[in-house]
Each structure stands twice: as structure tokens, then as C-alpha cells.
Protein backbone atom coordinates (compact mmCIF):
# COMPACT_ATOMS: atom_id res chain seq x y z
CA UNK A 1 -41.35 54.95 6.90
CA UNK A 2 -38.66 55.78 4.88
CA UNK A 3 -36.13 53.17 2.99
CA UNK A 4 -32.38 53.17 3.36
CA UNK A 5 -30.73 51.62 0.49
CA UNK A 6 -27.27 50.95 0.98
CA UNK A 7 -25.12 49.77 -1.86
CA UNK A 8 -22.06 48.06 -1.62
CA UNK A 9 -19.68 46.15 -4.49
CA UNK A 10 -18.77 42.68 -4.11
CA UNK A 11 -15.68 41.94 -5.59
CA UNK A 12 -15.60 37.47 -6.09
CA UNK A 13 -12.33 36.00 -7.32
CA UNK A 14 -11.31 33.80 -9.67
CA UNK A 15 -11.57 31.00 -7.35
CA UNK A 16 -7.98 30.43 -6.93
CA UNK A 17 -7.55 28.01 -9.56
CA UNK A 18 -4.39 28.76 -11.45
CA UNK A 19 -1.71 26.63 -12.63
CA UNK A 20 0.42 27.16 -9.47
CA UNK A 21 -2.34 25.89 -7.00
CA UNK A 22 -3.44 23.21 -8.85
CA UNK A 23 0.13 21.41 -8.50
CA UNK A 24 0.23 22.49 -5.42
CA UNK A 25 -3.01 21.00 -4.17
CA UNK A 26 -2.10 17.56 -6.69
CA UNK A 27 1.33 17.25 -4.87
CA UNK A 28 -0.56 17.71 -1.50
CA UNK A 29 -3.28 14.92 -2.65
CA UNK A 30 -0.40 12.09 -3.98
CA UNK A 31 2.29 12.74 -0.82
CA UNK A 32 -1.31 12.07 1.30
CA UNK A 33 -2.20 9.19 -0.58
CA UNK A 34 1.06 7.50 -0.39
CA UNK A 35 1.26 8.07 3.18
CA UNK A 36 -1.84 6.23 3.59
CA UNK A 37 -1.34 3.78 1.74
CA UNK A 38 2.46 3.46 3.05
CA UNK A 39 1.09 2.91 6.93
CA UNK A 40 -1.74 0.22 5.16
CA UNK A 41 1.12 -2.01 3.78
CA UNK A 42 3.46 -1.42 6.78
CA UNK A 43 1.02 -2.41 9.34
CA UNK A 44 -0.21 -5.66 7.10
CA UNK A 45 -3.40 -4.69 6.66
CA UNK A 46 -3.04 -4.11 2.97
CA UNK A 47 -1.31 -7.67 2.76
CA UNK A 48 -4.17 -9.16 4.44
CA UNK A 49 -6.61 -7.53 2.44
CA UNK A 50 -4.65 -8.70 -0.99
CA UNK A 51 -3.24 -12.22 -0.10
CA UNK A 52 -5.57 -15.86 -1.28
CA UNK A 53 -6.42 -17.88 1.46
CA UNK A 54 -3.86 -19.89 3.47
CA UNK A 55 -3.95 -23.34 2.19
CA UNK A 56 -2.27 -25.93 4.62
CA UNK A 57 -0.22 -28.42 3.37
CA UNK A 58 0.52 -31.79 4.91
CA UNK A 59 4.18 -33.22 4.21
CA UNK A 60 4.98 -35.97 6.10
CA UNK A 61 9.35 -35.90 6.60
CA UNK A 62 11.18 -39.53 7.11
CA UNK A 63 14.70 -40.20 7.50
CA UNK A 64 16.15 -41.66 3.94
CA UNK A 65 16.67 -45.28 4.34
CA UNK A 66 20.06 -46.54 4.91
CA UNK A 67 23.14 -46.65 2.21
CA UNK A 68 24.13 -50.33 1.31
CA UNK A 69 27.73 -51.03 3.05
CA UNK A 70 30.44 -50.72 0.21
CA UNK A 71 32.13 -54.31 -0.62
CA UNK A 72 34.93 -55.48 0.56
CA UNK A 73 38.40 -54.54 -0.76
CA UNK A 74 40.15 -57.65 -2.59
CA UNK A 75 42.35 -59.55 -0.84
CA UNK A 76 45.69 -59.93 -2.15
């Protein structure tokens, strides 16, 4: 049995990684992020999430007591 070799050359990239992608890809990440976290505090969820506990608070409302009449104007 005879062997077939067959060579081939595999070129591999850089990756991709320059200066131009990078923003790119950080521009992509913050818009995505803020549009996340945009629809969280829209919707109230985020508020919810972040607020202290609702204290209740009992004020009890009366009408003020009445004004004392005014005297009398001098006769004359």
C-alpha cells in the first residue's frame, strides 16, 4: 500500500485585532449595555431592585381649631 502525502499551507491571521476593530467592537459592547440597562430603568425593574423598603407612615390630619372672634370696635 502506497502513501499519498498531500501538503497544503495554512495561512492563520492576525486574529483581527487591530485598533479599528477594537473600537468598533467597544462601541458595539457600551451602545448594548446602555440599551439594557435603559429598558431595566424604564420598565422599573432597576428602581425596584435599588430602592429601601417602603416604610408606612401614619399621620393623623385634623381641622385647626377655630380663630378667636376679633373684639368689638369702640363705640363712640
Amino acid at each position: 500500500m502506497d502513501k499519498i502525502v498531500v501538503e497544503k499551507e495554512v495561512v492563520v491571521g492576525d486574529g483581527g485585532g487591530g485598533t479599528g476593530s477594537n473600537a468598533i467592537w467597544a462601541l458595539a459592547f457600551i451602545i448594548i449595555v446602555g440599551m439594557i440597562v435603559g429598558a431595566l430603568y424604564y420598565s422599573g425593574a432597576l428602581k425596584k431592585l435599588t430602592a429601601p423598603a417602603a416604610q408606612k407612615i401614619n399621620v393623623e390630619v385634623s381641622a385647626p381649631a377655630a380663630a378667636p372672634a376679633a373684639p368689638a370696635a369702640p363705640a363712640r
